[in-house]
Protein backbone atom coordinates (compact mmCIF):
# COMPACT_ATOMS: atom_id res chain seq x y z
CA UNK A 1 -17.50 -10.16 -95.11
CA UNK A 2 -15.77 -6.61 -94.29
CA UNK A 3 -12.45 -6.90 -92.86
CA UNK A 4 -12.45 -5.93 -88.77
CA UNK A 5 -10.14 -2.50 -89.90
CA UNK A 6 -13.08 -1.77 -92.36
CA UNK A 7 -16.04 -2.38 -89.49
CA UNK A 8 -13.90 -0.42 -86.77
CA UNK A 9 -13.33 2.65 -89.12
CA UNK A 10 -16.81 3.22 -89.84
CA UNK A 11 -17.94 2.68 -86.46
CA UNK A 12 -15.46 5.72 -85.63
CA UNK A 13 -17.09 8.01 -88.53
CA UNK A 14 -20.35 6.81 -86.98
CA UNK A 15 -19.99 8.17 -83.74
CA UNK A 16 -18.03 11.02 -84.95
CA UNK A 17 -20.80 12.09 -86.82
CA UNK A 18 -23.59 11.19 -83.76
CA UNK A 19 -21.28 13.88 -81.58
CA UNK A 20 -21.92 16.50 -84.54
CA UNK A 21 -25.67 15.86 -84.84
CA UNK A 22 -25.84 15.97 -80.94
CA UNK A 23 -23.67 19.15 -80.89
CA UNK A 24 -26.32 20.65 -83.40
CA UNK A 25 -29.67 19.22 -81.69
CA UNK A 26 -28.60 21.03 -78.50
CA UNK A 27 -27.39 24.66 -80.37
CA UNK A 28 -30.91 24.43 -82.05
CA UNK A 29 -32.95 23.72 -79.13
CA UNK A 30 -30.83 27.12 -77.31
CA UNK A 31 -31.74 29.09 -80.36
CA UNK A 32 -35.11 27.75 -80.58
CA UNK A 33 -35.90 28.70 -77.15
CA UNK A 34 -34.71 32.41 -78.40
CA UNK A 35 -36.96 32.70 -81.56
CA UNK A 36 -39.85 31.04 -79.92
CA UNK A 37 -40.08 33.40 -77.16
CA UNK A 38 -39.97 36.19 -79.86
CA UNK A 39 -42.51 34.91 -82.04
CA UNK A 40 -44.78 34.26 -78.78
CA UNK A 41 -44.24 37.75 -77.28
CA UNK A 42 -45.11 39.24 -80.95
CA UNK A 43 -48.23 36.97 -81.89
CA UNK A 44 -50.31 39.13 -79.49
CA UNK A 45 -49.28 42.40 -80.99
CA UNK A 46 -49.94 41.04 -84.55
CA UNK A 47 -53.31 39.73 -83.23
CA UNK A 48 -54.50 43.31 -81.54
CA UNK A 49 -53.02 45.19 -84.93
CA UNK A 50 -55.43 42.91 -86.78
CA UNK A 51 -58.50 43.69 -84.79
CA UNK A 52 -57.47 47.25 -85.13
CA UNK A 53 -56.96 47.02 -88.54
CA UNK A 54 -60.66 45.20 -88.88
CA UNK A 55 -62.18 47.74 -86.99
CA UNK A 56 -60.70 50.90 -88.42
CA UNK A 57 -61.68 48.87 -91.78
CA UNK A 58 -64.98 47.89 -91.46
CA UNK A 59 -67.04 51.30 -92.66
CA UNK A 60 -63.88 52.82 -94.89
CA UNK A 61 -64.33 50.21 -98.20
CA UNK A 62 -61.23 50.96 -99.21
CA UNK A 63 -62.24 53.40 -101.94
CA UNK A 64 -59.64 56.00 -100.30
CA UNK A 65 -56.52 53.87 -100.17
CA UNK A 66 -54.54 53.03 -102.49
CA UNK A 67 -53.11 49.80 -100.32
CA UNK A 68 -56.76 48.65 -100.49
CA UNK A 69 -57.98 48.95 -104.16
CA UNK A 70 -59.31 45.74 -105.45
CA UNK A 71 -58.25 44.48 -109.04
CA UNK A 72 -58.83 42.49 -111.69
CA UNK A 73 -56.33 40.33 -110.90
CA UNK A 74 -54.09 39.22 -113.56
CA UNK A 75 -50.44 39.34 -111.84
CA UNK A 76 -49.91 37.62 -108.40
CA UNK A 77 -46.46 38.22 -106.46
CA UNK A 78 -45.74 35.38 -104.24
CA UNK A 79 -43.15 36.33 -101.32
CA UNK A 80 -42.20 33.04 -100.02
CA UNK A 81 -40.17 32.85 -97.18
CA UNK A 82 -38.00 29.99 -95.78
CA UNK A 83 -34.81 29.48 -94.12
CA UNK A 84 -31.09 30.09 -94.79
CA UNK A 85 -29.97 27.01 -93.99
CA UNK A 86 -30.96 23.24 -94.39
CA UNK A 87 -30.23 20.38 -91.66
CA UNK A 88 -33.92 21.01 -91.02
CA UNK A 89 -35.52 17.97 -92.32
CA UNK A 90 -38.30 18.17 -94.93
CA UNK A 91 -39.50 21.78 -93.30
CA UNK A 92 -38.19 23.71 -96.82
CA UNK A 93 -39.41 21.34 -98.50
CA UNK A 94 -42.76 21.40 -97.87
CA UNK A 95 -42.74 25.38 -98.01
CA UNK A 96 -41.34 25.21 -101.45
CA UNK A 97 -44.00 22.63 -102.33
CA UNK A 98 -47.00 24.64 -101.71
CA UNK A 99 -45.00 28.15 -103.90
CA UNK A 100 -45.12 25.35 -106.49
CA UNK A 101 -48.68 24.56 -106.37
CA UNK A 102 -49.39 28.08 -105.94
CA UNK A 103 -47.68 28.85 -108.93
CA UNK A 104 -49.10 26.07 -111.20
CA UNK A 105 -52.81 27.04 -109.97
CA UNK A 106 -52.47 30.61 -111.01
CA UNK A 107 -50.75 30.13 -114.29
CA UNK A 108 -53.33 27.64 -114.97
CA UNK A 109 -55.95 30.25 -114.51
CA UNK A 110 -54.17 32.09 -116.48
CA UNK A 111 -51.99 34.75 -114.47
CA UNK A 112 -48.94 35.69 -114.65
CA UNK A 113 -46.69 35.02 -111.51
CA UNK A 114 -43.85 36.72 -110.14
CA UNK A 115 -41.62 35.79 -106.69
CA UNK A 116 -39.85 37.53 -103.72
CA UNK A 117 -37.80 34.79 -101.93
CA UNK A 118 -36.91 35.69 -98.92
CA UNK A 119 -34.43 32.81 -97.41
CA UNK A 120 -31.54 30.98 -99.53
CA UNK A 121 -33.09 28.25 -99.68
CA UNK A 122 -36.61 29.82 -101.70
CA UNK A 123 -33.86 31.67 -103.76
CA UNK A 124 -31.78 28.72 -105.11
CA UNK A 125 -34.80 26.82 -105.50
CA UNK A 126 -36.76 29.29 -107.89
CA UNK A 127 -33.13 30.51 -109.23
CA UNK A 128 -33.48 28.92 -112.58
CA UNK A 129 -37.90 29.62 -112.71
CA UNK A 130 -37.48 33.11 -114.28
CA UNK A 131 -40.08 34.17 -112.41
CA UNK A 132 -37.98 36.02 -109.01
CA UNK A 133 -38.63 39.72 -109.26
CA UNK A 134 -36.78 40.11 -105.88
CA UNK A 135 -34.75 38.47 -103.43
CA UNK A 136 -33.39 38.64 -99.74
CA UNK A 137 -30.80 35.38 -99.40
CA UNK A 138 -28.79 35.71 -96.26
CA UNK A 139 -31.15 37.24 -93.90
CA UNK A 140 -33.23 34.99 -91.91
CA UNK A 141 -30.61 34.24 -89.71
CA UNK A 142 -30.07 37.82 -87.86
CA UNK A 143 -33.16 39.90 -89.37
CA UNK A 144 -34.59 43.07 -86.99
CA UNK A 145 -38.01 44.85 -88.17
CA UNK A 146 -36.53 47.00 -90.77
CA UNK A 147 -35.64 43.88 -92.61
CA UNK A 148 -39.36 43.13 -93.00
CA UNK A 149 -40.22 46.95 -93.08
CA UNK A 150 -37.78 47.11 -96.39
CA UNK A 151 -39.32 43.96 -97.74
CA UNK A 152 -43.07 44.94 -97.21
CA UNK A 153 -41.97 48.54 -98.50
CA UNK A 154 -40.64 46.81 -101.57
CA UNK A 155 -43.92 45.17 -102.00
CA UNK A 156 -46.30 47.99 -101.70
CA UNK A 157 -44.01 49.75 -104.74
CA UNK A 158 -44.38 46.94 -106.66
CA UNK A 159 -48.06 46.94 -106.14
CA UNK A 160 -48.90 50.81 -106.27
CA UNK A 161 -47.05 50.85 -109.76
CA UNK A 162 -49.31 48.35 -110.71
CA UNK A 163 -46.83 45.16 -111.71
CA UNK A 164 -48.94 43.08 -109.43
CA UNK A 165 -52.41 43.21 -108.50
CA UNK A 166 -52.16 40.98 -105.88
CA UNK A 167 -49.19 39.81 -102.94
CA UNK A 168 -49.47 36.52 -101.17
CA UNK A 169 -46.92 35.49 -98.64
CA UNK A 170 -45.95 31.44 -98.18
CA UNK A 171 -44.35 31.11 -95.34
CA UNK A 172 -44.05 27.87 -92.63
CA UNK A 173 -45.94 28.58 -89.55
CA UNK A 174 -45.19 27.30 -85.82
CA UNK A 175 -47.80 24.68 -83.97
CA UNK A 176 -45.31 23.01 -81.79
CA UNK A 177 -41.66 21.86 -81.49
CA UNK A 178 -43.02 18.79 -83.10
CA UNK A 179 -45.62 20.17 -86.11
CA UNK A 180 -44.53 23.16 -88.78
CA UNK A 181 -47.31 23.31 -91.55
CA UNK A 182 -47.14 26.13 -94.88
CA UNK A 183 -49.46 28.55 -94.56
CA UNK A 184 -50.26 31.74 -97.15
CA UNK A 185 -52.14 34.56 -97.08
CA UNK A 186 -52.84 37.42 -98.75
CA UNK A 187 -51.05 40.33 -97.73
CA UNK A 188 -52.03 43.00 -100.45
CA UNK A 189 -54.60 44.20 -101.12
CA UNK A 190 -55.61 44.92 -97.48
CA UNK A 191 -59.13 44.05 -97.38
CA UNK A 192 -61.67 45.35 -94.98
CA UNK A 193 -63.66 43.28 -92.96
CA UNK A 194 -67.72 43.58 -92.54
CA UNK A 195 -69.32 42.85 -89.85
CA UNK A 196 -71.54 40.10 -90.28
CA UNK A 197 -75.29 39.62 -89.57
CA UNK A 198 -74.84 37.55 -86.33
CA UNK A 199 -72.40 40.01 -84.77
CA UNK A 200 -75.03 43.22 -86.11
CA UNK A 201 -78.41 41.61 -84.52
CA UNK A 202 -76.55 40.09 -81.29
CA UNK A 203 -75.81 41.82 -78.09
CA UNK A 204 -74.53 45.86 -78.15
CA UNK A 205 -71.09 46.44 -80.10
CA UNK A 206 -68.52 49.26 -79.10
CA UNK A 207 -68.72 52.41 -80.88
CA UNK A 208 -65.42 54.41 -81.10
CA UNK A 209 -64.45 58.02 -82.06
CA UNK A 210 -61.75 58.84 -83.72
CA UNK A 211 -59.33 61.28 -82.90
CA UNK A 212 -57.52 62.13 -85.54
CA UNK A 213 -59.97 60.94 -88.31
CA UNK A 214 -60.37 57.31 -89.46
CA UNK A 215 -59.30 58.30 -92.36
CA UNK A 216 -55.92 59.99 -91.19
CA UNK A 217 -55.12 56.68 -88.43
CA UNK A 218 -55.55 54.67 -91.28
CA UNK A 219 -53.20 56.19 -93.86
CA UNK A 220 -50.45 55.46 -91.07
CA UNK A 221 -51.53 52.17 -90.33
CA UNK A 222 -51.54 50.48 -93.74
CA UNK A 223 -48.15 50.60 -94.02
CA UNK A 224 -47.09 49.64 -90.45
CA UNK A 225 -49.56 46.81 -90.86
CA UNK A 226 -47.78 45.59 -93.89
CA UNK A 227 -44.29 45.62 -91.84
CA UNK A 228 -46.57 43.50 -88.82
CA UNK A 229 -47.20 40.79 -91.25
CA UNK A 230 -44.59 40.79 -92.82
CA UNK A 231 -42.06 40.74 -89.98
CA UNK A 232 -44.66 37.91 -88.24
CA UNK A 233 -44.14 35.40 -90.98
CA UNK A 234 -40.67 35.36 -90.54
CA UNK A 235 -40.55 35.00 -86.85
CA UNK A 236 -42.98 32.27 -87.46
CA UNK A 237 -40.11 30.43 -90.28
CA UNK A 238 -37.42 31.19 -87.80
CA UNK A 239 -39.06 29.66 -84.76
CA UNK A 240 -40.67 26.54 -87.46
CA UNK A 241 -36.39 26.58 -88.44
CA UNK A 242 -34.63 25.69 -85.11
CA UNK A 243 -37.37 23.46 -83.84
CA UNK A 244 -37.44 21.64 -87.49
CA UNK A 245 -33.63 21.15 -87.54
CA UNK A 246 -33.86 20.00 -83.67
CA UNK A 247 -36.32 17.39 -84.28
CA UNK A 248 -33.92 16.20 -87.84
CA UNK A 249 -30.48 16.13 -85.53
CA UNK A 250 -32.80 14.50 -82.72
CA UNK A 251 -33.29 11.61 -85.41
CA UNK A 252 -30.05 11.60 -86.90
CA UNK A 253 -28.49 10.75 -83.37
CA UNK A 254 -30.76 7.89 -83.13
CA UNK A 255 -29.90 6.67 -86.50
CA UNK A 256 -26.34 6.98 -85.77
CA UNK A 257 -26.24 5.59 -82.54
CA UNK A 258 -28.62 2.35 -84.31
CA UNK A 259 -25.70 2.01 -86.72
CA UNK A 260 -23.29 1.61 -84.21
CA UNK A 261 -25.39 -0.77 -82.60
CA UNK A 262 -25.24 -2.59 -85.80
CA UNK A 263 -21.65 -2.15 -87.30
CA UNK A 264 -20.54 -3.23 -84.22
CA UNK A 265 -22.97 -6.46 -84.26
CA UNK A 266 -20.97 -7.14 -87.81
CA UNK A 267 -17.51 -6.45 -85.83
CA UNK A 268 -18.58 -8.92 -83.18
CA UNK A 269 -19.70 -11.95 -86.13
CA UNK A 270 -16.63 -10.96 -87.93
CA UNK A 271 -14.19 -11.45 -85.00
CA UNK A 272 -15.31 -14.60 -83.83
CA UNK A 273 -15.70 -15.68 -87.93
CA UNK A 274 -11.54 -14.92 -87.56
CA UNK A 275 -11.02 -16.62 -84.04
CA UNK A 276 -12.96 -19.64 -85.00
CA UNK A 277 -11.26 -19.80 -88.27
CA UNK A 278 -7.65 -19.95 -86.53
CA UNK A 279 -8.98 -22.30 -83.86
CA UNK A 280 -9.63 -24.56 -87.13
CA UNK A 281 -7.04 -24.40 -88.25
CA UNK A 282 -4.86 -25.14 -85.19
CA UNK A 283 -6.97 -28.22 -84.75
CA UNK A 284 -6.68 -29.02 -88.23
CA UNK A 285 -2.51 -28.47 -87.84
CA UNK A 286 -2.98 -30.82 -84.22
CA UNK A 287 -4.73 -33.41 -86.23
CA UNK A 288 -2.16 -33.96 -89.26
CA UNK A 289 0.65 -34.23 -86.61
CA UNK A 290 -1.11 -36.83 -85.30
């Protein structure tokens, strides 16, 4: 049995550590309220730019833009995106999970795979792959839209010189405070978007003119569209970050404050195991004067 110095000195680390993981549970839920109110006030924008986007799209077939050629696609750039910093739980985890898969499904049909890791933690993960064309470590913690604008720009080089015919983005989207799932998509090439048959036989659809040309609107929107996404996925990590890493300190307080509970349960036994010791042997001492 631990002596009652050894119990008392880890139930002081104990709750030194609880008042740390409490500290840090209430600094994430002030920054999460932050980066969720920007990802919320942006996730209409991104929405409207994507109907835009589909309905500038949907006649054009791409033929004229180079952001929109279709290939045979035999080299896939994965930008996966994740936080700085851990304390988060299993939230990096799980984005760095799915890059994996997606990485060993493409090279097993045979394509060759390069990365952008945006985030520390994607860049020490894939460090030792080979396979990082590009990175952006220290930047998810105070990035602005020409951090995604440089990172999409990057992108569209590295797909208009042709070292990738296609550019997927892994990233960690926001549900709640509680749920943060990986998501991808593909983010180049741009794809138009038919109308289908139900939407061309049902009701009357809105028919816009263009002023300048379709054509013209949509040379400056591919780009800026590109910086949308871009910049959207990593509001989405950031907000996913601070509510991850609140709901991990939330449970490491518990856990801490159950090990007190416990180590001072031992303290408790291990007292009275020394108390009723010396009572024994008082009585024992009582006895043989006898």
């Amino acid at each position: 049995m631990p002596s009652l110095k050894e119990v008392k000195t880890k139930i002081g680390g104990v709750k030194k550590t609880s008042q740390i993981t409490r500290a840090m549970n209430m600094v994430a839920a002030a920054k999460l309220r932050g980066a969720q109110a920007r990802m919320e006030d942006f996730r209409p924008y991104a929405e409207q730019f994507n109907a835009a986007m589909r309905n500038l799209s949907a006649g054009t077939g791409g033929a004229n833009f180079p952001l929109m050629e279709v290939r045979d696609v035999r080299t896939v750039e994965l930008m996966v995106i994740t936080s700085d910093r851990g304390l988060c739980g299993s939230f990096n985890t799980h984005i760095l999970r799915a890059a994996e898969k997606a990485v060993n499904r493409l090279e097993g049909e045979g394509k060759k795979v390069s990365l952008v890791c945006v985030g520390k933690k994607a860049r020490n993960h894939f460090r030792r792959s080979g396979k990082i064309r590009q990175s952006y470590p220290d930047i998810m913690g105070t990035f602005q839209m020409f951090n995604a604008r440089t990172i999409a720009q990057d992108a569209a080089a590295n797909f208009l010189s042709g070292d990738a015919d296609e550019v997927r983005v892994i990233y960690g989207r926001f549900h709640s405070v509680a749920v943060q799932r990986p998501e991808e998509f593909d983010l180049l090439p741009v794809k138009p978007v038919e109308s289908s048959a139900g939407e061309a036989g049902g009701g009357s659809q809105a028919v816009y003119i263009y002023e300048p040309s379709q054509e013209e609107i949509m040379e400056v929107l591919l780009p800026m569209y590109l910086n949308v996404m871009v910049y959207h996925a990593m509001l989405e990590v950031s907000a996913s970050e601070h509510a991850a890493r609140m709901t991990a300190m939330d449970n490491a307080t518990r856990a801490c404050n159950d090990m007190i509970e416990n180590l001072t349960l031992v303290y408790n036994k291990t007292r009275q195991a020394g108390i009723t010791g010396e009572l024994m042997d008082i009585v024992g001492g009582a006895e043989a004067l006898k």
